[in-house]
Protein backbone atom coordinates (compact mmCIF):
# COMPACT_ATOMS: atom_id res chain seq x y z
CA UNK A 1 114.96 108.61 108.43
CA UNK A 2 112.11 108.38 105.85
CA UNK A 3 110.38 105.91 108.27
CA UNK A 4 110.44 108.49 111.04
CA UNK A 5 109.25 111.25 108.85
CA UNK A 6 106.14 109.06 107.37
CA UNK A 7 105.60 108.14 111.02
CA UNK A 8 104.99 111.63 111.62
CA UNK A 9 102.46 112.32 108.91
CA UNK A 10 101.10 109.09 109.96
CA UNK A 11 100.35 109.98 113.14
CA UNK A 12 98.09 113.42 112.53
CA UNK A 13 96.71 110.66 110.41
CA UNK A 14 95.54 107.86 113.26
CA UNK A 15 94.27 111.00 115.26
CA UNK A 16 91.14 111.62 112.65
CA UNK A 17 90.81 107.86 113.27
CA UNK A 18 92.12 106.64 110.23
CA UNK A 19 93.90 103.07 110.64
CA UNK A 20 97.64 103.53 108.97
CA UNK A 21 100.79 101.44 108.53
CA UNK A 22 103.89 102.69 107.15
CA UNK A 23 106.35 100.78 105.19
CA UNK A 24 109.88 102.22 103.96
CA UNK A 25 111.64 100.03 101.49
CA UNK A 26 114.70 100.46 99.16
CA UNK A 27 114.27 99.92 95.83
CA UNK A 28 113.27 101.38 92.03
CA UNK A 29 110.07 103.36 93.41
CA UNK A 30 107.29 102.49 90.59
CA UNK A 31 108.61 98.28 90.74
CA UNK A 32 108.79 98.40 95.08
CA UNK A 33 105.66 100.37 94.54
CA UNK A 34 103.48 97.86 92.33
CA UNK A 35 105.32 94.61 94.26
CA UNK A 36 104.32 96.00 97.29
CA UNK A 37 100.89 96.63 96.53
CA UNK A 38 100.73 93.64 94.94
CA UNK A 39 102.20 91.67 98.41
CA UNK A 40 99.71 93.47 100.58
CA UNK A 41 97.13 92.92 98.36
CA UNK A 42 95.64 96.76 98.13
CA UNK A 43 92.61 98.12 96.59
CA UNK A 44 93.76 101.27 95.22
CA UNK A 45 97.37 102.79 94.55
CA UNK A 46 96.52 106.66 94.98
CA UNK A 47 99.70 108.71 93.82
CA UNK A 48 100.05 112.39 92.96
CA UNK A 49 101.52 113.11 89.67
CA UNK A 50 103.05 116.99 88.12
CA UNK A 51 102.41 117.55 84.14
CA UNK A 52 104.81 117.03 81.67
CA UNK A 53 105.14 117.53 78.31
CA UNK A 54 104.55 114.24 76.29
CA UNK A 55 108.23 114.15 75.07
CA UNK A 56 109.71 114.47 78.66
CA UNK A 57 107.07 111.87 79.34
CA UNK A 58 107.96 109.73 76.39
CA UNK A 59 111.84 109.73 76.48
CA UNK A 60 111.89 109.68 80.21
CA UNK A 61 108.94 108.18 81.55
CA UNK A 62 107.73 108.77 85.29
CA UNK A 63 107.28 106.69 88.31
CA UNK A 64 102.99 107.36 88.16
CA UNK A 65 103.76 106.20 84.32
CA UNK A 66 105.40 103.08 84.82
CA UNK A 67 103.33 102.42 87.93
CA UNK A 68 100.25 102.88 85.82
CA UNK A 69 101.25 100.68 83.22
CA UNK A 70 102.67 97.94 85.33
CA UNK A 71 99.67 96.64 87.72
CA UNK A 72 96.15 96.03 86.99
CA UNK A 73 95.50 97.44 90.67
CA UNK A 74 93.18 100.74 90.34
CA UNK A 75 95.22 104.20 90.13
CA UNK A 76 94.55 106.88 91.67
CA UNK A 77 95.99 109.80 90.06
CA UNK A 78 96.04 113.65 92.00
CA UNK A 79 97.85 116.56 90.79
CA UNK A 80 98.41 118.66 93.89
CA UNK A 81 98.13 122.10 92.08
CA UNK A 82 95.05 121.69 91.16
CA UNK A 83 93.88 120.39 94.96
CA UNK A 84 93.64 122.45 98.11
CA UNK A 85 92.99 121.55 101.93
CA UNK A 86 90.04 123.80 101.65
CA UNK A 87 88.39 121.89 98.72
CA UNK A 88 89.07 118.29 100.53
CA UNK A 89 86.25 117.29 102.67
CA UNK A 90 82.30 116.95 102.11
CA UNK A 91 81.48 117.38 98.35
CA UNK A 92 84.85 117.02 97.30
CA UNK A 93 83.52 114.59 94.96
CA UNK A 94 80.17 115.40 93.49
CA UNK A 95 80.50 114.45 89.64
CA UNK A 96 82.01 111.17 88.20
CA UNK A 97 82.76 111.14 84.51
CA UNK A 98 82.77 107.61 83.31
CA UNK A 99 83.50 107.85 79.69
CA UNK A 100 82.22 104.73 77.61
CA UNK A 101 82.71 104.05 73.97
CA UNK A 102 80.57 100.54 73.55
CA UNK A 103 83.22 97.92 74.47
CA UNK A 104 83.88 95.62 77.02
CA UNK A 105 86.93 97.04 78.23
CA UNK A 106 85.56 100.90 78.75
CA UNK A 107 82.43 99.84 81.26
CA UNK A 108 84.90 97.67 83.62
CA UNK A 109 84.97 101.41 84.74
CA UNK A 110 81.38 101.54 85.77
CA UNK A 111 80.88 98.77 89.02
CA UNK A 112 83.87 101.31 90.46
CA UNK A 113 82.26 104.56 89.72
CA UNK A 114 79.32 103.30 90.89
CA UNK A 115 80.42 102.30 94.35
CA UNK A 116 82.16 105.87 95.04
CA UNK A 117 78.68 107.48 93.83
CA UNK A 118 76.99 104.97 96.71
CA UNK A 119 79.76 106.12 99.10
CA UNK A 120 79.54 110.16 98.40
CA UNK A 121 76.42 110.60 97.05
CA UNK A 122 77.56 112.21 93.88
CA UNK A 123 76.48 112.15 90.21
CA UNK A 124 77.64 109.52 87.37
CA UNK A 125 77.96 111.36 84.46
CA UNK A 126 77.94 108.55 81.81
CA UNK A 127 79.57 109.81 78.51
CA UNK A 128 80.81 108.94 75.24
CA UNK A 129 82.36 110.97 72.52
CA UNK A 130 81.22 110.58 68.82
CA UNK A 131 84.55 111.31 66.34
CA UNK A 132 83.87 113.21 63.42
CA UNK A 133 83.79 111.36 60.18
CA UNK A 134 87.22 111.62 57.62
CA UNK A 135 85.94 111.61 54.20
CA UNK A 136 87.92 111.46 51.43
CA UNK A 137 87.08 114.18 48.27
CA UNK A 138 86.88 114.11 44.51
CA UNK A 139 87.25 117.88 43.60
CA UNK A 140 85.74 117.31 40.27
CA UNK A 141 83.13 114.71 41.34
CA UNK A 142 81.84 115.18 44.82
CA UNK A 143 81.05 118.82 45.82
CA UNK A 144 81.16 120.12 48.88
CA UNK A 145 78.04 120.40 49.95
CA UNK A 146 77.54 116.92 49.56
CA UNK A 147 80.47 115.93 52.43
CA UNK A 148 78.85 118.46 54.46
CA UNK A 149 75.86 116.79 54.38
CA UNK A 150 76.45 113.31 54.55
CA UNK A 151 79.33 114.57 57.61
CA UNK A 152 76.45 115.98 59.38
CA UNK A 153 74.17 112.64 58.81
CA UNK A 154 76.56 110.70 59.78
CA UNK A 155 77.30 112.06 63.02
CA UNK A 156 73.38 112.34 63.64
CA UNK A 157 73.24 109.06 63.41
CA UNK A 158 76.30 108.21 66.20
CA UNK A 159 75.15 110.11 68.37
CA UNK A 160 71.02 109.05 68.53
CA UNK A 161 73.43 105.28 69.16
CA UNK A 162 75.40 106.84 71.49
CA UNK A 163 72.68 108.18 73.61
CA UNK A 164 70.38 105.02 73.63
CA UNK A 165 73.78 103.16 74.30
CA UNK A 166 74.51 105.12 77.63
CA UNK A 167 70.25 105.06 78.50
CA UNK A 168 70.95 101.51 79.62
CA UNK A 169 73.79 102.28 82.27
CA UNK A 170 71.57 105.34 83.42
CA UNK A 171 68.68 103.49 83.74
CA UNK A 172 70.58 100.71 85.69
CA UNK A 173 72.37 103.62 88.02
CA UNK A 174 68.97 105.25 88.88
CA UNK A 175 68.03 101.63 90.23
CA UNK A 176 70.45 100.93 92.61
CA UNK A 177 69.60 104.35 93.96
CA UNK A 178 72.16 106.67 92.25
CA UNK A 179 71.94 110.02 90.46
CA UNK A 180 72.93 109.74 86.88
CA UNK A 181 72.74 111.47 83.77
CA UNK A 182 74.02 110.71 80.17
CA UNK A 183 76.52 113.12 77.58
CA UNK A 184 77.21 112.89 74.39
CA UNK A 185 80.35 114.65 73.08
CA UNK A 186 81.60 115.25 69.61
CA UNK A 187 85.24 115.52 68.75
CA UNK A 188 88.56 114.24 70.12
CA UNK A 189 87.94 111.58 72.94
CA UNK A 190 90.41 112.65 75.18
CA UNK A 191 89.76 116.22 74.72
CA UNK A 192 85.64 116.12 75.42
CA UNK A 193 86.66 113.71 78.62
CA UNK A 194 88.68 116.42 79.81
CA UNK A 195 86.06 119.39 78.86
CA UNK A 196 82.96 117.51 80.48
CA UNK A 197 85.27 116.84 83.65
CA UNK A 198 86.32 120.72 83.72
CA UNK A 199 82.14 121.78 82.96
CA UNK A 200 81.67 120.93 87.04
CA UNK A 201 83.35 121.64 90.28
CA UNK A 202 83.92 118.64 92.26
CA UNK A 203 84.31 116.07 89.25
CA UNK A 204 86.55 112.99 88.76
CA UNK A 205 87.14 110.95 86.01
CA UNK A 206 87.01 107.17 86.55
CA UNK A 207 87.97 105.62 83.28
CA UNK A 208 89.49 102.05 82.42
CA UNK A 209 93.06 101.85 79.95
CA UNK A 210 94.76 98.66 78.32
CA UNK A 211 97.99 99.63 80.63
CA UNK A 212 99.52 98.97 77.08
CA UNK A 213 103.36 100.14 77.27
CA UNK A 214 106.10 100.39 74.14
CA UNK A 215 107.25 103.37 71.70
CA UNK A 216 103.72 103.17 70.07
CA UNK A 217 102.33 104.61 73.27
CA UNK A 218 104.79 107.49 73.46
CA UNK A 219 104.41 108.05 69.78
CA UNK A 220 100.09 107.96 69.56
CA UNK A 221 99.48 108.39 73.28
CA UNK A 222 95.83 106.76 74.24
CA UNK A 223 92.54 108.58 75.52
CA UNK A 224 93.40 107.73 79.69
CA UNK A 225 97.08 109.13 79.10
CA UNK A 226 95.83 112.35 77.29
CA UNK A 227 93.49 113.02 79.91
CA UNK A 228 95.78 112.23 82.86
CA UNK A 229 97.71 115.05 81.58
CA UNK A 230 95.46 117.65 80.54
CA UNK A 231 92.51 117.06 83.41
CA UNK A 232 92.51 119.35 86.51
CA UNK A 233 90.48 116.86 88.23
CA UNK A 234 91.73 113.37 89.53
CA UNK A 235 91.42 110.28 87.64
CA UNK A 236 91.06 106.95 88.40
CA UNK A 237 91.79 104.39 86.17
């Protein structure tokens, strides 16, 4: 029965001249899901996904969770509210937030982002958030003024590195023919990933995560889960 009704979607499918296969198997969904994309040796796993609250997300987990944290095959992650047939077509992408915080791990993300800005045309948006610094205080030595100041130096300071670190990847963009620009945010990671994503119509976030699983992650949570939840955009990760 499921067979017959993906056949059906299928079909209105082949007729825009898209080549489809469908495949019905029994199963846990996120393991039959990751072994077969692993047997058939796919690009891209795109899923849709609804928000949750991190508890329900932590105690009970979800099948674009444990799919996410169970292949190293790229994600693809939708959240139909936020997506309409009208807003599907030309343009749908036009900005793609690649957020980069110096190590290897974060610019894995940017050979990807870079071939969907070849194939669309759109914008890389190459950005990285500066945390504020955490001092500690002496009431009766240091005085305020001098936290402020050294807070606001500090910061300076990350960000003039943060914005000569993300000139390179421009630079290197704008070469191979694509539009990019540079951000730098300051505050919580996830948050200013999120807000720069929101800032344009048309954005996705393309972003790269350990795929790190265990009670710590339900408990701290890391940047690409934060903004899986709270974007309105998609993210690939």
């Amino acid at each position: 029965k499921r067979k017959a009704e993906l056949e059906v979607e299928a079909e209105e499918l082949r007729k825009t001249g898209i080549g489809v296969a469908v495949r019905a198997v029994a199963g846990a969904p996120a393991e039959m899901i990751v072994t077969e994309a692993k047997g058939i040796g796919v690009d891209l796993i795109a899923m849709s996904t609804r928000r949750e609250s991190a508890l329900a997300r932590g105690i009970l987990g979800s099948v674009t969770d444990r799919v996410l944290h169970s292949t190293a095959i790229p994600l693809l992650i939708l959240q139909p509210e936020d997506i309409t047939d009208e807003s599907i077509g030309a343009g749908f992408i036009r900005h793609i937030v690649v957020p980069l915080d110096g190590s290897e791990l974060s610019e894995t993300a940017v050979g990807p982002a870079i071939e969907i800005a070849r194939g669309t045309g759109a914008e890389i948006v190459f950005t990285e958030v500066v945390k504020l610094p955490v001092y500690g205080m002496d009431m009766g030595g240091v005085g305020y003024g001098s936290v402020h100041y050294a807070e606001a130096l500090d910061t300076k300071i990350q960000e003039e590195a943060a914005a000569e670190y993300l000139k390179a990847f421009v630079e290197n963009a704008e070469t191979a023919g694509i539009k990019a620009r540079a951000e730098v945010r300051v505050g919580n990671p996830s948050i200013q990933i999120v807000d720069e994503a929101a800032a344009d119509e048309g954005s996705i976030i393309v972003m790269a995560t350990h795929g790190a699983g265990g009670i710590k992650r339900w408990v701290i949570g890391s940047v690409a889960d934060k903004a899986i939840r709270s974007a309105h955009r998609p993210v690939l990760v």
